[in-house]
C-alpha atoms as a PDB file:
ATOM      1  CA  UNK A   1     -28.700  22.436  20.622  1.00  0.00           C
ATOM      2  CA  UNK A   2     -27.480  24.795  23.390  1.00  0.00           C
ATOM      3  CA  UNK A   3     -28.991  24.889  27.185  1.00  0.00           C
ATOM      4  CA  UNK A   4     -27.129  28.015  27.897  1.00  0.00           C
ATOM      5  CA  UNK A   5     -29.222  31.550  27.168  1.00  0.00           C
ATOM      6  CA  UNK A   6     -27.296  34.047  25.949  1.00  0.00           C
ATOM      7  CA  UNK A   7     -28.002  37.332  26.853  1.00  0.00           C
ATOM      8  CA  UNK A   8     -29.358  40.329  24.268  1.00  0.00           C
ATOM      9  CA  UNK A   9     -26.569  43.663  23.445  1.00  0.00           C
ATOM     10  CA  UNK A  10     -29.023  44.937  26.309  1.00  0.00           C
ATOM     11  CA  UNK A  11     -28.671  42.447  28.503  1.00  0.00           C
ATOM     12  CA  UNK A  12     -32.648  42.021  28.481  1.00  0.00           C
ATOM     13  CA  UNK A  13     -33.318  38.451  26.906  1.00  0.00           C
ATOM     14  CA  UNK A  14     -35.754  37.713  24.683  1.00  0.00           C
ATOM     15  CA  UNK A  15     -37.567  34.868  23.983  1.00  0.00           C
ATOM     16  CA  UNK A  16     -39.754  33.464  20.831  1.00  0.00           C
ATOM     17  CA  UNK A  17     -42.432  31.172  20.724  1.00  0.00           C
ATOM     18  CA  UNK A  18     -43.692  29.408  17.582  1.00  0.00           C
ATOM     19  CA  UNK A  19     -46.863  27.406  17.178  1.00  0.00           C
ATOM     20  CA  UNK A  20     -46.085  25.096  14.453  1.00  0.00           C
ATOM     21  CA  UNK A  21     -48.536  22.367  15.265  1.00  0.00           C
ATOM     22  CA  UNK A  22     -51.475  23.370  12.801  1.00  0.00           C
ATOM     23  CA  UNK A  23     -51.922  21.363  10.123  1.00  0.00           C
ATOM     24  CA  UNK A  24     -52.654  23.906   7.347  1.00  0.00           C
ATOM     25  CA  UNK A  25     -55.711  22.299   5.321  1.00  0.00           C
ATOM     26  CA  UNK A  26     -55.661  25.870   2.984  1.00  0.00           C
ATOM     27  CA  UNK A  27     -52.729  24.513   1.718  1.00  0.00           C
ATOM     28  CA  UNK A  28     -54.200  21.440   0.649  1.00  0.00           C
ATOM     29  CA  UNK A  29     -52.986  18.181   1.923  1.00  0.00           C
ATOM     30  CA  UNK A  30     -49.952  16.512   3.102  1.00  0.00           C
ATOM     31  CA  UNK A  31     -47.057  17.499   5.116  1.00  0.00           C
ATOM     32  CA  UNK A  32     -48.181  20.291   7.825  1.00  0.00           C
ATOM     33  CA  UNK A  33     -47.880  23.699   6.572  1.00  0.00           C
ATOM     34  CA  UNK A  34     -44.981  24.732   8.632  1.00  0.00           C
ATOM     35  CA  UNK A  35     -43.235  21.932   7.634  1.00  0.00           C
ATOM     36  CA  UNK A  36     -43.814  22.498   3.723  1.00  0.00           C
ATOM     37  CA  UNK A  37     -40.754  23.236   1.557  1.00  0.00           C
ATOM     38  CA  UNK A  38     -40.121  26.700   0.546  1.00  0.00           C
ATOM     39  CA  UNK A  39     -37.287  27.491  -2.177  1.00  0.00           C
ATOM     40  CA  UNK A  40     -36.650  23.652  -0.770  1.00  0.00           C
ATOM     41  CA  UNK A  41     -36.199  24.511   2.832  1.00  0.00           C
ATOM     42  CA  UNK A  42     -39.489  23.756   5.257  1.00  0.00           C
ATOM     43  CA  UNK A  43     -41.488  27.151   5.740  1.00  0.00           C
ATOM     44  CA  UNK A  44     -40.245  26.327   9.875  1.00  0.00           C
ATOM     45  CA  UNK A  45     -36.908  26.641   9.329  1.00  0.00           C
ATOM     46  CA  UNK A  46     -37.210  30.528   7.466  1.00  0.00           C
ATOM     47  CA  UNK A  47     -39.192  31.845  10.160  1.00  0.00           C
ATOM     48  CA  UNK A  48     -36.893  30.279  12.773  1.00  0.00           C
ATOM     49  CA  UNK A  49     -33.780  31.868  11.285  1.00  0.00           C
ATOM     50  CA  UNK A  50     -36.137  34.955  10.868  1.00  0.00           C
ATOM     51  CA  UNK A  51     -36.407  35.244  14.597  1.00  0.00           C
ATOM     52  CA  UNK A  52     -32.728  34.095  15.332  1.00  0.00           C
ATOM     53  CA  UNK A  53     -31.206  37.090  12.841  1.00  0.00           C
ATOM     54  CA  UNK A  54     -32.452  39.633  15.304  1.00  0.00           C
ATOM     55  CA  UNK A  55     -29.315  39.824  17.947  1.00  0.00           C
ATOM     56  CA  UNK A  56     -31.847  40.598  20.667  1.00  0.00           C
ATOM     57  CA  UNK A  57     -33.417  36.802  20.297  1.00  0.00           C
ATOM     58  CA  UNK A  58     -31.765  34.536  23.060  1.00  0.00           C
ATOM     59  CA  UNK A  59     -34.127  31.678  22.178  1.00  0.00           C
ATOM     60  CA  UNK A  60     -36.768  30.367  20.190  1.00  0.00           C
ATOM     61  CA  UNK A  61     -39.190  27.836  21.115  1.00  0.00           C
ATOM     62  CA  UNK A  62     -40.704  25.523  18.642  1.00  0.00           C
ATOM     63  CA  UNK A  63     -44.146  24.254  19.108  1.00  0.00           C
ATOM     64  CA  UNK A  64     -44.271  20.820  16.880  1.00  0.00           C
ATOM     65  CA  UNK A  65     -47.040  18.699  16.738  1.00  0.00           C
ATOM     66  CA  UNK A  66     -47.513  15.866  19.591  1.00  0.00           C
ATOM     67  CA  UNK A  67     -46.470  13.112  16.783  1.00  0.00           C
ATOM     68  CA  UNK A  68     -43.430  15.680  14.864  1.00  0.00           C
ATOM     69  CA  UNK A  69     -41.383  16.839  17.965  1.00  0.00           C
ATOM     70  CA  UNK A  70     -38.580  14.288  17.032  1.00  0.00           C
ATOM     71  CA  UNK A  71     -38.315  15.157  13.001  1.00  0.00           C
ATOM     72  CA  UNK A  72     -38.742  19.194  14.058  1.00  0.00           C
ATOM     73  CA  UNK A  73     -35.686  19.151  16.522  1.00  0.00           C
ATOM     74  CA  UNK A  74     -34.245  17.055  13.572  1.00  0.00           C
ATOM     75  CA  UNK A  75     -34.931  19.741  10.986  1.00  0.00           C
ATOM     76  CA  UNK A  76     -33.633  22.772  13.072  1.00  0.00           C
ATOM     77  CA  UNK A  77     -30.273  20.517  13.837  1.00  0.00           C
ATOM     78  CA  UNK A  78     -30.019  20.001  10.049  1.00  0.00           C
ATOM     79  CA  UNK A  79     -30.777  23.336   8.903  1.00  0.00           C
ATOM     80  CA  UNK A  80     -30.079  26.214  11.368  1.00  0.00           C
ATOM     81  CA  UNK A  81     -26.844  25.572  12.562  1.00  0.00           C
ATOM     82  CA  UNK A  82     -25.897  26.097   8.855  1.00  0.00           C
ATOM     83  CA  UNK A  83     -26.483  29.890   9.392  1.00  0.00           C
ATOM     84  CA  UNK A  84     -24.337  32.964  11.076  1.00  0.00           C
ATOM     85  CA  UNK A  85     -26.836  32.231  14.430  1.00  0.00           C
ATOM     86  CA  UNK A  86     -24.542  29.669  15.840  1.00  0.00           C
ATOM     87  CA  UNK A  87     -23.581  30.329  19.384  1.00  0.00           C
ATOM     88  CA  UNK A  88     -26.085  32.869  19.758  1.00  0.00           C
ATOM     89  CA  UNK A  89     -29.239  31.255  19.935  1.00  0.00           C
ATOM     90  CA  UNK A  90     -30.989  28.819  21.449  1.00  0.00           C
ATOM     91  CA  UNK A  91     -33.287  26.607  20.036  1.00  0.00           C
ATOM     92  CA  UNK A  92     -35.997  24.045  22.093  1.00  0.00           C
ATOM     93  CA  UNK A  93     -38.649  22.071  20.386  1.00  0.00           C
ATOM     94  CA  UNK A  94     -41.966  20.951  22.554  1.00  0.00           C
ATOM     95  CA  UNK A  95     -45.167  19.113  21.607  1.00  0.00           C
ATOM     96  CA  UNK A  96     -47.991  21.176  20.907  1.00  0.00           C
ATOM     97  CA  UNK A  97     -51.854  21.020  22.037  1.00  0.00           C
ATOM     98  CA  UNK A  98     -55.253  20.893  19.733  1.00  0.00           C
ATOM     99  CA  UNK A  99     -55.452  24.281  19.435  1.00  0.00           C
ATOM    100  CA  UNK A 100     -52.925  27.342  18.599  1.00  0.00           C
ATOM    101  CA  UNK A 101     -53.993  29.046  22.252  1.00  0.00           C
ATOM    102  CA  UNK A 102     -53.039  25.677  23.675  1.00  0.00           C
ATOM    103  CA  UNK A 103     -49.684  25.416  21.527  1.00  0.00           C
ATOM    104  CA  UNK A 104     -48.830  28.437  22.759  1.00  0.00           C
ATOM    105  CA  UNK A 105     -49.470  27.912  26.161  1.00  0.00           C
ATOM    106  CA  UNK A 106     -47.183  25.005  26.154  1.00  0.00           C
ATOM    107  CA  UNK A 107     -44.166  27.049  24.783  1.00  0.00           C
ATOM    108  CA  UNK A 108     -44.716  29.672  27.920  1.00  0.00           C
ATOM    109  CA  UNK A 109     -44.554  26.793  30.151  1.00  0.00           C
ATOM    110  CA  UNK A 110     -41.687  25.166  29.024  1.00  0.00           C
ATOM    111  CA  UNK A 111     -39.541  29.131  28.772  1.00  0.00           C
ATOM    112  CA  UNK A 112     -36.600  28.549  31.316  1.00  0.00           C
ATOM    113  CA  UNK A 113     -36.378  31.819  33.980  1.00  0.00           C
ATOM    114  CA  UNK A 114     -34.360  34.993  32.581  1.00  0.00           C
ATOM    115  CA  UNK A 115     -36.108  35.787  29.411  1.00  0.00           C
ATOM    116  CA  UNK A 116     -38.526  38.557  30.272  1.00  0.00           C
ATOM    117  CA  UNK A 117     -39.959  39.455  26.740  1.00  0.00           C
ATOM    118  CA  UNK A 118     -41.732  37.299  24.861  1.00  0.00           C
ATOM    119  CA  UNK A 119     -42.234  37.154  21.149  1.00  0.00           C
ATOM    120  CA  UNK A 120     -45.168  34.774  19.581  1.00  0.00           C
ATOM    121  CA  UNK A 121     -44.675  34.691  15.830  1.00  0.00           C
ATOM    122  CA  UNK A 122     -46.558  32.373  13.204  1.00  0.00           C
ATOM    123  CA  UNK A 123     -44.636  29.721  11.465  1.00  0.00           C
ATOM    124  CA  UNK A 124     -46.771  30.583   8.308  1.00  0.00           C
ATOM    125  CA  UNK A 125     -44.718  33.781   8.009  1.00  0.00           C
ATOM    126  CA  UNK A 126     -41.243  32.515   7.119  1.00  0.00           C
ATOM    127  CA  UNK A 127     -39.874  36.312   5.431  1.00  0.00           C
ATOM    128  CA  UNK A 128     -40.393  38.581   7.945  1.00  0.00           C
ATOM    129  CA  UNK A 129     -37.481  41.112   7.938  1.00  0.00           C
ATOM    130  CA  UNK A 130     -35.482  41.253  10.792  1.00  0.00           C
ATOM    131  CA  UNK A 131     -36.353  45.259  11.262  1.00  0.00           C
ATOM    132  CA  UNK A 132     -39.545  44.605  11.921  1.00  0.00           C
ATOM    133  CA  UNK A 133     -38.907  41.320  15.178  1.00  0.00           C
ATOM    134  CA  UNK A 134     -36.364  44.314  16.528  1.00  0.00           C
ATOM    135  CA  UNK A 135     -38.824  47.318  16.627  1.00  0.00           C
ATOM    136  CA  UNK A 136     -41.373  44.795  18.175  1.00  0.00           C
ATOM    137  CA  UNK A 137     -38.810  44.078  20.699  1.00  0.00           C
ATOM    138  CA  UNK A 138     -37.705  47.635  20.965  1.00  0.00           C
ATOM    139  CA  UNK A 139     -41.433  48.983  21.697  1.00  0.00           C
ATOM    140  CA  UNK A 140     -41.751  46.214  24.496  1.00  0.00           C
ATOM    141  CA  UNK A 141     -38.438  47.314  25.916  1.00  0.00           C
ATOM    142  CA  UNK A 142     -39.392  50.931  26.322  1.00  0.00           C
ATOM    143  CA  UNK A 143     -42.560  49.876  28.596  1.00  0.00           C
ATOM    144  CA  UNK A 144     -45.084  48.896  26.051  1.00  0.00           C
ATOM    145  CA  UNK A 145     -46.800  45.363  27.476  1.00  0.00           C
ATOM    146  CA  UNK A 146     -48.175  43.942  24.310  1.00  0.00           C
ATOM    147  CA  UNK A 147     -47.040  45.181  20.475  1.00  0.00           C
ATOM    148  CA  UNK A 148     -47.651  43.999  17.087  1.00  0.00           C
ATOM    149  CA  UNK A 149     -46.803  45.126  13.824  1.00  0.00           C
ATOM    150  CA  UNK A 150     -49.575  46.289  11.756  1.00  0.00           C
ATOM    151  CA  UNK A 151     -49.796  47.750   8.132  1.00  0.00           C
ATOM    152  CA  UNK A 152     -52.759  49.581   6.553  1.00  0.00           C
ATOM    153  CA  UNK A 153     -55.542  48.156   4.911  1.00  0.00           C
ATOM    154  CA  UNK A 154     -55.330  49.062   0.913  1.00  0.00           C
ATOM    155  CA  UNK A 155     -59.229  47.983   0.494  1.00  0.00           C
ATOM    156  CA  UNK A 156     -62.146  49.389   1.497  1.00  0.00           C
ATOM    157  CA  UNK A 157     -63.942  46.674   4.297  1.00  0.00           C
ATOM    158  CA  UNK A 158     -67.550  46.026   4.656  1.00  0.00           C
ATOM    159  CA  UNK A 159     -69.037  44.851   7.452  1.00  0.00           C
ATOM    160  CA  UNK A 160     -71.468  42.071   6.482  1.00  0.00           C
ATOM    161  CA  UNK A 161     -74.423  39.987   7.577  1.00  0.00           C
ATOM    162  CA  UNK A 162     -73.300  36.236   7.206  1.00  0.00           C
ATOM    163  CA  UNK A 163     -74.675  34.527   5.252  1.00  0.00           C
ATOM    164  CA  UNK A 164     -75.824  30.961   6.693  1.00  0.00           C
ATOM    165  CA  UNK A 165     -74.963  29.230   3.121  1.00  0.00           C
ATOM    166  CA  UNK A 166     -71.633  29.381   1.825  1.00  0.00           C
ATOM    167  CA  UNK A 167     -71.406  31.579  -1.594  1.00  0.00           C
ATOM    168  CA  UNK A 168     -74.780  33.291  -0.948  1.00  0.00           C
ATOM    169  CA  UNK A 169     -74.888  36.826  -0.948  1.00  0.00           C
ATOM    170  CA  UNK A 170     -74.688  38.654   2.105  1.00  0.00           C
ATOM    171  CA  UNK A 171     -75.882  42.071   3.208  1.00  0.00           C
ATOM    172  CA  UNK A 172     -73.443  45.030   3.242  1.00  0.00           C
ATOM    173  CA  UNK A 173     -74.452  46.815   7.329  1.00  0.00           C
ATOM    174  CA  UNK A 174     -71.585  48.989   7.438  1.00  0.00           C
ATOM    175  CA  UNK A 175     -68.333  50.225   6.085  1.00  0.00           C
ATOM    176  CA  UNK A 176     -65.752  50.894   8.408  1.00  0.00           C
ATOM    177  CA  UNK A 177     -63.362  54.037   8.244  1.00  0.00           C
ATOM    178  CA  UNK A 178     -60.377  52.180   6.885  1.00  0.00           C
ATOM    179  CA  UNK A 179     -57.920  54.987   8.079  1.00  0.00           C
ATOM    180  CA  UNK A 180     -58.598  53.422  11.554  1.00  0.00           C
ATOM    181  CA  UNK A 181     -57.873  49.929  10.491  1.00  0.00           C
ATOM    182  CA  UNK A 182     -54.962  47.867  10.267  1.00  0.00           C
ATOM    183  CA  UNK A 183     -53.991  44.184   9.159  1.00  0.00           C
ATOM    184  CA  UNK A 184     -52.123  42.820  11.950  1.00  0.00           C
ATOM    185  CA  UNK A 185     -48.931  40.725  11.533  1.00  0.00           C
ATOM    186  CA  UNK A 186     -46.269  38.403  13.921  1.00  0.00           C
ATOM    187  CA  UNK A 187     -43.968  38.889  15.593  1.00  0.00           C
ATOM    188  CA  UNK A 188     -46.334  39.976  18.339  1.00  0.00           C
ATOM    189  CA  UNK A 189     -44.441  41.027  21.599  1.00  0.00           C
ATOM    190  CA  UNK A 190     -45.374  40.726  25.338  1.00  0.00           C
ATOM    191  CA  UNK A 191     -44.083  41.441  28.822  1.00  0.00           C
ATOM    192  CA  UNK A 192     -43.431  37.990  29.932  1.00  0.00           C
ATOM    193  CA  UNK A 193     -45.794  38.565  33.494  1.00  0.00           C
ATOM    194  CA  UNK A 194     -48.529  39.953  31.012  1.00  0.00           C
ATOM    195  CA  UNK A 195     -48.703  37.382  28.475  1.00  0.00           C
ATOM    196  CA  UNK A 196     -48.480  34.561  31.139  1.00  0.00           C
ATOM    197  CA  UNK A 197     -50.978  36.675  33.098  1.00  0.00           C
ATOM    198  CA  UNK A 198     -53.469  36.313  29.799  1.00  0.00           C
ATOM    199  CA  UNK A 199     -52.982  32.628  29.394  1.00  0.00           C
ATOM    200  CA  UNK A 200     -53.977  31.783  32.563  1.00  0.00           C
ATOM    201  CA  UNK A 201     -56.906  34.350  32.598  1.00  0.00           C
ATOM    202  CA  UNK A 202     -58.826  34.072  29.047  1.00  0.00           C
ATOM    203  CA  UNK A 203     -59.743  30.425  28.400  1.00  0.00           C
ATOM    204  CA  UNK A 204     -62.125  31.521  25.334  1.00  0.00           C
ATOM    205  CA  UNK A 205     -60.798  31.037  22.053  1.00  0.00           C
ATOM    206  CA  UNK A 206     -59.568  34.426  20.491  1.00  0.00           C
ATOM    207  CA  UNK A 207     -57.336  34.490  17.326  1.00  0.00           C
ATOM    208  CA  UNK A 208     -54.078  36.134  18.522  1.00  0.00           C
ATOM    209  CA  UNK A 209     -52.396  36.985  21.586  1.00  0.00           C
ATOM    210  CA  UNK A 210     -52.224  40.594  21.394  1.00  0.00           C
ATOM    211  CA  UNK A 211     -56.355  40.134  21.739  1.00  0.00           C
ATOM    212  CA  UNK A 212     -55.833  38.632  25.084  1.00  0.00           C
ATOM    213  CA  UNK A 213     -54.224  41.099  26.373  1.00  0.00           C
ATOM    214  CA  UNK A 214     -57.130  43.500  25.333  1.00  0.00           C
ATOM    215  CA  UNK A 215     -58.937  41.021  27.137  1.00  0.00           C
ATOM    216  CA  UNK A 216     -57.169  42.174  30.674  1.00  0.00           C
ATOM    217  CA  UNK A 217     -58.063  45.801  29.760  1.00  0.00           C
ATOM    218  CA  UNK A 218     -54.262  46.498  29.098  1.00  0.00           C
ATOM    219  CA  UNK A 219     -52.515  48.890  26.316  1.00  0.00           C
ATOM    220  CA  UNK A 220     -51.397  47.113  23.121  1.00  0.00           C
ATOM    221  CA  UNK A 221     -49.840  49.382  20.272  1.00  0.00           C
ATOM    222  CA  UNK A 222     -48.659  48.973  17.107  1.00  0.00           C
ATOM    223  CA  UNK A 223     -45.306  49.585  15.271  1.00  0.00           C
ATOM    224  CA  UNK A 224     -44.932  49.242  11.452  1.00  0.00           C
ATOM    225  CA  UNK A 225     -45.391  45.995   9.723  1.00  0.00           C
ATOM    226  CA  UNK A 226     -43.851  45.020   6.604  1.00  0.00           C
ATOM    227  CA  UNK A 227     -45.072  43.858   3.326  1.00  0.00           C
ATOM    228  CA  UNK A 228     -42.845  40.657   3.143  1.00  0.00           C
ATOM    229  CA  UNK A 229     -44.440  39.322   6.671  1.00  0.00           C
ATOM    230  CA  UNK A 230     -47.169  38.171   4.654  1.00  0.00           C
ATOM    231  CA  UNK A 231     -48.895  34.610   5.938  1.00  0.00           C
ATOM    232  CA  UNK A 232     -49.039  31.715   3.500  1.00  0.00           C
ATOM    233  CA  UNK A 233     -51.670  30.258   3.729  1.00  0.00           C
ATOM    234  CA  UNK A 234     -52.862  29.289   0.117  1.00  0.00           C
ATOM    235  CA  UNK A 235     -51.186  28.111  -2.876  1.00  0.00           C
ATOM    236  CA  UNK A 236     -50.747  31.433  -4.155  1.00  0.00           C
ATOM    237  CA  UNK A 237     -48.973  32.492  -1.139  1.00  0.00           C
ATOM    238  CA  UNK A 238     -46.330  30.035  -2.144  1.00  0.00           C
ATOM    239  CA  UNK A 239     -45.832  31.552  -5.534  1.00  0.00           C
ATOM    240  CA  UNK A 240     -45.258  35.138  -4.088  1.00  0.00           C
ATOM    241  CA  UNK A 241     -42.967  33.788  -1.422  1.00  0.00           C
ATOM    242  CA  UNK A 242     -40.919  31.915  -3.889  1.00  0.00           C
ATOM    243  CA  UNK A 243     -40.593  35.138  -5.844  1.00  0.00           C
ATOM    244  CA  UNK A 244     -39.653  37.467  -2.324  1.00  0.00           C
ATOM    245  CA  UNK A 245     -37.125  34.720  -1.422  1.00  0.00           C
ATOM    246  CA  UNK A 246     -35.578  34.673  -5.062  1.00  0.00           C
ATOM    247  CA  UNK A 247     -35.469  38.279  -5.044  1.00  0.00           C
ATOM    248  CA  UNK A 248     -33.725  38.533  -2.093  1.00  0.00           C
ATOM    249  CA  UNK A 249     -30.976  36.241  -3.348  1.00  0.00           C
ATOM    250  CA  UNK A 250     -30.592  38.610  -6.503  1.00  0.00           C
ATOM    251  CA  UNK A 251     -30.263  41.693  -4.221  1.00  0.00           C
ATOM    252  CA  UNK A 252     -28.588  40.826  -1.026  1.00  0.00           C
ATOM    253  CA  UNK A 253     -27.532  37.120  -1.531  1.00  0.00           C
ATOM    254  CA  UNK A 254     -30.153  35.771   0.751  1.00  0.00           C
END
């Protein structure tokens, strides 16, 4: 793997961090999600190669588990040199922390001076087209500090009173206007100074990094998501990504 950063068409470099150090228990257990096969290739190594087909992407940090770092950095030098990426992108592997906040904490501190965007996408969501990590970038670029790609919701939500035991019925409070809703996806993108600025500033738990930067009272906006950026997280995930990936290789040669 490279040292040197390679600059975008822009000449604005771009960075990418992923937190791969969950263990994914929804998928049952054994190997850590990120790390199980997909179409026979770890889930990692798709959404690494999903970052590195954007041109804009200079690097992409890997956040392994404390006990994997040596088998991830084995993985990507096994598998994503293989691709047209070569000579373009960086790759750097780090241990992670006990928590995804944490995990991706250690990725901004180990993100060498130069890159000044910032993309944190989940490992979980190895088929993310490569339209949708360059309008992310693209909306950062123009002055947006935080962006993530969002798609509408195709249910109606209810808000709910939880229920204290699991599978008891819980009271409906209110139902949401679902034209002012969206399911967020990865890729998200930050300003470097404003993502590092929400790390160090909100230590409570929150369950992505575009919410952080709510936190700080700052902008973040929203550019298309796509269908096939879907997170696999259960069994069934597996099944539909099998069938995206197996479509792609009928249609484009994926």
């Amino acid at each position: 793997m490279s040292d040197e950063s390679h600059p975008s068409p822009t000449g604005v470099r771009t960075a990418v961090v992923i937190p791969a150090a969950g263990r994914g228990v929804r998928l049952g257990p054994g190997a850590p999600k990120a790390l199980r096969a997909l179409s026979g290739t770890p889930m990692l190594v798709h959404a690494v190669r999903a970052m590195a087909a954007s041109r804009a992407v200079s690097l992409v940090i890997v956040v392994a588990p404390s006990d994997g770092v040596a088998e991830v950095t084995s993985l990507l030098d096994a598998h994503v040199p293989a691709g047209d990426t070569v000579g373009r992108t960086d790759f750097l592997v780090v241990a992670g922390g006990d928590t995804r906040q944490e995990s991706v904490r250690r990725g901004l501190d180990a993100l060498p001076p130069g890159h000044e965007i910032v993309l944190v996408h989940d490992a979980a969501r190895p088929l993310v087209p490569v339209e949708t990590v360059d309008a992310v970038i693209e909306a950062v670029r123009e002055g947006a500090p935080a962006v993530v790609p969002a798609l509408p919701l195709a249910d109606t939500v209810k808000e709910v009173e939880p229920a204290g035991t699991p599978g008891a019925p819980e009271p409906v409070v209110a139902t949401p206007d679902r034209s002012r809703l969206r399911a967020v996806q990865t890729p998200q993108g930050f300003d470097r100074a404003t993502l590092i600025r929400a790390h160090e500033t909100v230590t409570d738990e929150v369950t992505d990094d575009a919410g952080m930067v709510e936190r700080l009272g700052l902008p973040v906006v929203t550019v298309p998501g796509h269908e096939e950026a879907f997170k696999v997280t259960r069994p069934l995930d597996l099944v539909l990504a099998e069938a995206v990936l197996a479509r792609r290789r009928l249609t484009d040669g994926f």
